[in-house]
Protein backbone atom coordinates (compact mmCIF):
# COMPACT_ATOMS: atom_id res chain seq x y z
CA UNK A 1 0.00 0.00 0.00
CA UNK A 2 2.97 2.37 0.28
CA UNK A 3 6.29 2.98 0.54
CA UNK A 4 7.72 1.57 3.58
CA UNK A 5 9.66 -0.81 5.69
CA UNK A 6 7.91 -4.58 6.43
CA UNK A 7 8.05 -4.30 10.40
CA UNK A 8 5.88 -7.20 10.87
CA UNK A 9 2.94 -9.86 9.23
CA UNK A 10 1.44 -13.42 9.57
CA UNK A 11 -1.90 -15.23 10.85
CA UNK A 12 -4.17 -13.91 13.61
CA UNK A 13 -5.60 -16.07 16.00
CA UNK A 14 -6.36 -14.27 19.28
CA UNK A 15 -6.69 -10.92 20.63
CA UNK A 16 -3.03 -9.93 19.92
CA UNK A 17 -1.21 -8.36 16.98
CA UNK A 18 2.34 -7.68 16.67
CA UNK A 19 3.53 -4.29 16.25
CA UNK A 20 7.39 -5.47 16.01
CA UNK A 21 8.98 -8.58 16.33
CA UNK A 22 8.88 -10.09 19.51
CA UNK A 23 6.05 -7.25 20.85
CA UNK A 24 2.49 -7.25 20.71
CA UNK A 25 -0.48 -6.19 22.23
CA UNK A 26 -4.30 -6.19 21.96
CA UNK A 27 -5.96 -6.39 18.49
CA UNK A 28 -9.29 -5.60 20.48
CA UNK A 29 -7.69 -2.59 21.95
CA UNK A 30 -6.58 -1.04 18.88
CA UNK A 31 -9.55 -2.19 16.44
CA UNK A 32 -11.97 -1.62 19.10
CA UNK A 33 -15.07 -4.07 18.88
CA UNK A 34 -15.59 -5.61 15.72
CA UNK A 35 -17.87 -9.25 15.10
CA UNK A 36 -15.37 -10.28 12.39
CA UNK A 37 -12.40 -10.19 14.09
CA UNK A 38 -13.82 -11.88 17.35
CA UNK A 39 -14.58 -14.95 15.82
CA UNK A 40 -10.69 -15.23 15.73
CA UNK A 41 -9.22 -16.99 18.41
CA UNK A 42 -6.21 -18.76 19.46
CA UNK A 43 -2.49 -16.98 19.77
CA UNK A 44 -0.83 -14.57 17.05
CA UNK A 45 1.53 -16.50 14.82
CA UNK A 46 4.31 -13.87 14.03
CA UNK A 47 5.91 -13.84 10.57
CA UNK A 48 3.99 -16.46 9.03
CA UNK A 49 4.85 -19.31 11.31
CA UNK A 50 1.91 -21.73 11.96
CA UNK A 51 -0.13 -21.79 15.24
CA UNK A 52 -1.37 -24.51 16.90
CA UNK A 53 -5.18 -23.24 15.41
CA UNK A 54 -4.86 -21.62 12.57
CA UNK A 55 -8.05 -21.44 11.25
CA UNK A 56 -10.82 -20.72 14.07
CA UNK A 57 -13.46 -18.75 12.13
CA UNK A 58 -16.25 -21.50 10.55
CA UNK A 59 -15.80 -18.98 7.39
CA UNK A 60 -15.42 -20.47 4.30
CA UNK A 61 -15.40 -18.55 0.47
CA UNK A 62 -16.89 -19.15 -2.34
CA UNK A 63 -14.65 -22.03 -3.08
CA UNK A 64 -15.06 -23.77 -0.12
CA UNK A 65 -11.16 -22.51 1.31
CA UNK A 66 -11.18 -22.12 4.50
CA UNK A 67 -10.38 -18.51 5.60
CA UNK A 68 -7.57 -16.93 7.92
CA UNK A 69 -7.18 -13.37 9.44
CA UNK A 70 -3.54 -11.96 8.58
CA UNK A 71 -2.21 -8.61 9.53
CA UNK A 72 0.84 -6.98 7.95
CA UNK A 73 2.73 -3.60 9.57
CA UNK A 74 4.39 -1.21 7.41
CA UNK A 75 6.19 2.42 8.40
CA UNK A 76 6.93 5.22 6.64
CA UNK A 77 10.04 6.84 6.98
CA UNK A 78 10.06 10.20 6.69
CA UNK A 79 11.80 10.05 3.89
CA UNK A 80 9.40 7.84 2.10
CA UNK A 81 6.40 8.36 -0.26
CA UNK A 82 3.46 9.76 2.24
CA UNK A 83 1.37 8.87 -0.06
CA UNK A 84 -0.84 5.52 1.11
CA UNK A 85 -2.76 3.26 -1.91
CA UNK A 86 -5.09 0.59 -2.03
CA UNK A 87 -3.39 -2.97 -2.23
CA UNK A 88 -6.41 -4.76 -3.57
CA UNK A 89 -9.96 -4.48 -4.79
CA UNK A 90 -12.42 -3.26 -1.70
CA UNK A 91 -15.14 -1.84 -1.08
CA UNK A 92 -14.92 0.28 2.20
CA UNK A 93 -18.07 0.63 4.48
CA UNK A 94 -17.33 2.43 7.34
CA UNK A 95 -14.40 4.82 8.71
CA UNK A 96 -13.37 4.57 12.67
CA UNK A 97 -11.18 7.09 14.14
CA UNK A 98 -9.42 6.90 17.65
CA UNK A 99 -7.98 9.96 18.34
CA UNK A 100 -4.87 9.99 20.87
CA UNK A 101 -1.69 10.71 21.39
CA UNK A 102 1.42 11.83 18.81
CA UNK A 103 4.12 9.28 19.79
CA UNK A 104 7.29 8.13 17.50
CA UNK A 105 6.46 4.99 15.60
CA UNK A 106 10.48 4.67 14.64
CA UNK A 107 11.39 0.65 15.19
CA UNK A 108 13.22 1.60 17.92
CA UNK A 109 10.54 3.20 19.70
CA UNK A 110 7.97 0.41 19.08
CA UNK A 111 10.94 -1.45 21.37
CA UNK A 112 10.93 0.71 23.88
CA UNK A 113 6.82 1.53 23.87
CA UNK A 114 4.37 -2.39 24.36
CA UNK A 115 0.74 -0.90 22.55
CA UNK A 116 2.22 2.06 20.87
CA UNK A 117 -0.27 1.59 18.01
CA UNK A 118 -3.15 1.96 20.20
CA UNK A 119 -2.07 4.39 21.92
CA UNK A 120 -1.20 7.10 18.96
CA UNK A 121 -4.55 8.40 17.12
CA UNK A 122 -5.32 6.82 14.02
CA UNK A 123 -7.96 6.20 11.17
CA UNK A 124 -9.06 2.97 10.31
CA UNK A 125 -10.65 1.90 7.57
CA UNK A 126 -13.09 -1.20 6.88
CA UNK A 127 -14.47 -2.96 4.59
CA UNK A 128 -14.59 -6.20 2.17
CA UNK A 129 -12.62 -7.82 -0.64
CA UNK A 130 -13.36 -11.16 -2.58
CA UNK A 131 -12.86 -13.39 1.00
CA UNK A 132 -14.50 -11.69 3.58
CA UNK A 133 -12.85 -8.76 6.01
CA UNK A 134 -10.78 -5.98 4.59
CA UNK A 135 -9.24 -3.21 7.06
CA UNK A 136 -6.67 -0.22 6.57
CA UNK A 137 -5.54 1.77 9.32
CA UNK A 138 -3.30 4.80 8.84
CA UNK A 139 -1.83 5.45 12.25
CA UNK A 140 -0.71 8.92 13.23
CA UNK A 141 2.70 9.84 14.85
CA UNK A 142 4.97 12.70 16.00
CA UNK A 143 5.20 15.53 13.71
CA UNK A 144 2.68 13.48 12.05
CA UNK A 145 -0.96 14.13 13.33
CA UNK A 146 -3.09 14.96 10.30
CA UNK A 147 -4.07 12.12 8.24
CA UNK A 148 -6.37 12.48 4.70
CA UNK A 149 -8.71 10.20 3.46
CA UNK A 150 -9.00 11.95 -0.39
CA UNK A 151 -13.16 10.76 -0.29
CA UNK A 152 -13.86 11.72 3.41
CA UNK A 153 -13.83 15.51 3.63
CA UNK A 154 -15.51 15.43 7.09
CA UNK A 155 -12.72 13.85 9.06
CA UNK A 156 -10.74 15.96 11.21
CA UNK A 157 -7.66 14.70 12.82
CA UNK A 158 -5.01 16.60 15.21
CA UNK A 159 -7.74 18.42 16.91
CA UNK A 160 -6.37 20.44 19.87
CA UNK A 161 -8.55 19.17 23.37
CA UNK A 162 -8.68 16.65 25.16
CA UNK A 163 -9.37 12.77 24.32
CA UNK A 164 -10.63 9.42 26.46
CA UNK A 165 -7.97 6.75 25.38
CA UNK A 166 -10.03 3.94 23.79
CA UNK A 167 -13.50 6.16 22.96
CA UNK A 168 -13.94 6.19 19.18
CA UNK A 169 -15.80 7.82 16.16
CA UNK A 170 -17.72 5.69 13.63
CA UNK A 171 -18.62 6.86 10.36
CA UNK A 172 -20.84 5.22 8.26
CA UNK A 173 -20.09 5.41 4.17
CA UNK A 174 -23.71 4.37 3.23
CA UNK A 175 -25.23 6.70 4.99
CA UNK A 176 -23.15 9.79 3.78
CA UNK A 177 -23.13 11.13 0.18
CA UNK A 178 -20.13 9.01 -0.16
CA UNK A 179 -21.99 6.20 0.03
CA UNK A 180 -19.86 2.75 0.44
CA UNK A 181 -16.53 3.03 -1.49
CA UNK A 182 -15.03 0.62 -3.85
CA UNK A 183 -11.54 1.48 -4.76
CA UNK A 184 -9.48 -0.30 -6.91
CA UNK A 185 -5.72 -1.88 -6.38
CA UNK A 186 -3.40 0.79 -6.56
CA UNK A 187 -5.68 3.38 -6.13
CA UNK A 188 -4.86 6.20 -3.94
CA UNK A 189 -6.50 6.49 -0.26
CA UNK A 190 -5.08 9.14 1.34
CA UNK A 191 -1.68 10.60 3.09
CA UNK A 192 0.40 11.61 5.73
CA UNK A 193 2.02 14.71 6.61
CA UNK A 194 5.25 13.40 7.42
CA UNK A 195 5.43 9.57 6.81
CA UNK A 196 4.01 7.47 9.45
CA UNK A 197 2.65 3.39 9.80
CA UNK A 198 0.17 1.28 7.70
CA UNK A 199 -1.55 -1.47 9.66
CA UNK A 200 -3.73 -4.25 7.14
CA UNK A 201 -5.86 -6.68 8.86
CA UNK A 202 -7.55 -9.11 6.70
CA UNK A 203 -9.47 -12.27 5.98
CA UNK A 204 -7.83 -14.95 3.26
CA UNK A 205 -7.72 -18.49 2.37
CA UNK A 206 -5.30 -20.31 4.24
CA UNK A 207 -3.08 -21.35 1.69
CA UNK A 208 -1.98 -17.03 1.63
CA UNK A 209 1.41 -16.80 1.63
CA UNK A 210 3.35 -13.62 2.45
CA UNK A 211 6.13 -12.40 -0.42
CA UNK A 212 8.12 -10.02 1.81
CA UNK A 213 10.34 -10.36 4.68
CA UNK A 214 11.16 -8.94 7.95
CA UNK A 215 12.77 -5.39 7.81
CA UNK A 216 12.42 -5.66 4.05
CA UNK A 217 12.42 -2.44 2.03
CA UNK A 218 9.38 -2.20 -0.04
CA UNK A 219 7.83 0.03 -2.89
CA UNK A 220 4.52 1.13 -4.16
CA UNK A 221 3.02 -1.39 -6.38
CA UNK A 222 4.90 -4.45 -5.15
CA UNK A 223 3.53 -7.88 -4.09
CA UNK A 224 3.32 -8.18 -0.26
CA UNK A 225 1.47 -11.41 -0.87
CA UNK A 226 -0.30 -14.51 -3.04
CA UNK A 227 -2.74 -17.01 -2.60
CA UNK A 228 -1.76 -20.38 -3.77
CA UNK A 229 -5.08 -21.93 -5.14
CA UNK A 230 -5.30 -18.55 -7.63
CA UNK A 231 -2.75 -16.16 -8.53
CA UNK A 232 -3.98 -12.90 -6.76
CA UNK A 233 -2.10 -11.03 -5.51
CA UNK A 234 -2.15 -8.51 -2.79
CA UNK A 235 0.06 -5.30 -3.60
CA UNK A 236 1.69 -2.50 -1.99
């Protein structure tokens, strides 16, 4: 979806995501509640090692494969392309934002910070692809606190005030002028001020492989990912 460095990825199966190798903390926390996701359980399999469950959703797709929930962190130097793009085919339904605090997410203070994510105010965005859940969050950071969604000219970020860590702001697409919004792979979504994280979250058949690795330097347009049983690919 971006320019970027591969922090983290691999298979969801409880209430914890990592947000560097070796660290996690509460995919409940930083989502906030969310009927898709729940029906995940289990531990988080870092890095696209197997878990002991991999699968615990009864989802299926269309082709009877039985889905997964995978995650994949990406940041945004500050010299990198602000710019953030659709990876796939979506259609987005609904926009959450959490605002918060302004924190560094540099790897090395994702070491030094356990839940940094959900701390720092961000803008996620969900939706559905071809096999099920589809979710984009653009997560502010120091220097960094406005983010823009190019179709949503009524969110605000980096408003001065104070916040309630863990109180949120839905907005619905469908019942805007917007209406729900299918973007296409590649297409742009929106932008930082001054580079910053991407954090996917989605639903895919079990034989989805990741293409990158750790602490890999990626680009715009490149394969993060394939499923096996059909060539489709997810992108950058």
């Amino acid at each position: 979806p971006a320019d970027g460095q591969v922090l983290c990825f691999g298979t969801v199966c409880n209430d914890r995501i990592e947000q560097i190798k070796g660290i996690n903390y509460s995919l409940s926390t930083f989502f906030g509640p969310d009927a898709d996701i729940d029906r995940y359980g289990g531990s988080i399999a870092s890095n696209q090692q197997p878990c002991d469950d991999k699968r615990s959703s009864d989802k299926i797709d269309a082709r009877d494969n039985k889905l997964c929930l995978y995650h994949c962190v990406i940041y945004l130097s500050p010299g990198d392309y602000h710019r953030f793009h659709s990876p796939t085919e979506w259609k987005i339904k609904y926009r959450r934002h959490f605002p918060g605090t302004l924190m560094s997410v540099s790897p090395i203070a994702l070491k030094l910070v356990r839940g940094l994510f959900a701390h720092n105010e961000r803008v996620n965005l969900r939706g559905e692809w071809k096999y099920g859940l589809f979710s984009m969050t653009a997560v502010g950071a120091y220097n960094v606190g406005s983010i823009k969604i190019n179709f949503d000219k009524d969110l605000a970020t980096n408003l001065p005030g104070r916040y309630t860590e863990g109180v949120f702001k839905d907005f619905q697409y469908a019942n805007s002028s917007v209406s729900n919004v299918g973007v296409e792979r590649g297409e742009s979504v929106g932008e930082f001020n001054f580079g910053s994280t991407i954090v996917l979250l989605f639903e895919a058949p079990e034989d989805f492989n990741f293409t990158v690795e750790l602490g890999q330097k990626i680009k715009y347009g490149q394969p993060i990912g394939t499923c096996e049983h059909k060539s489709h690919n997810l992108g950058t």
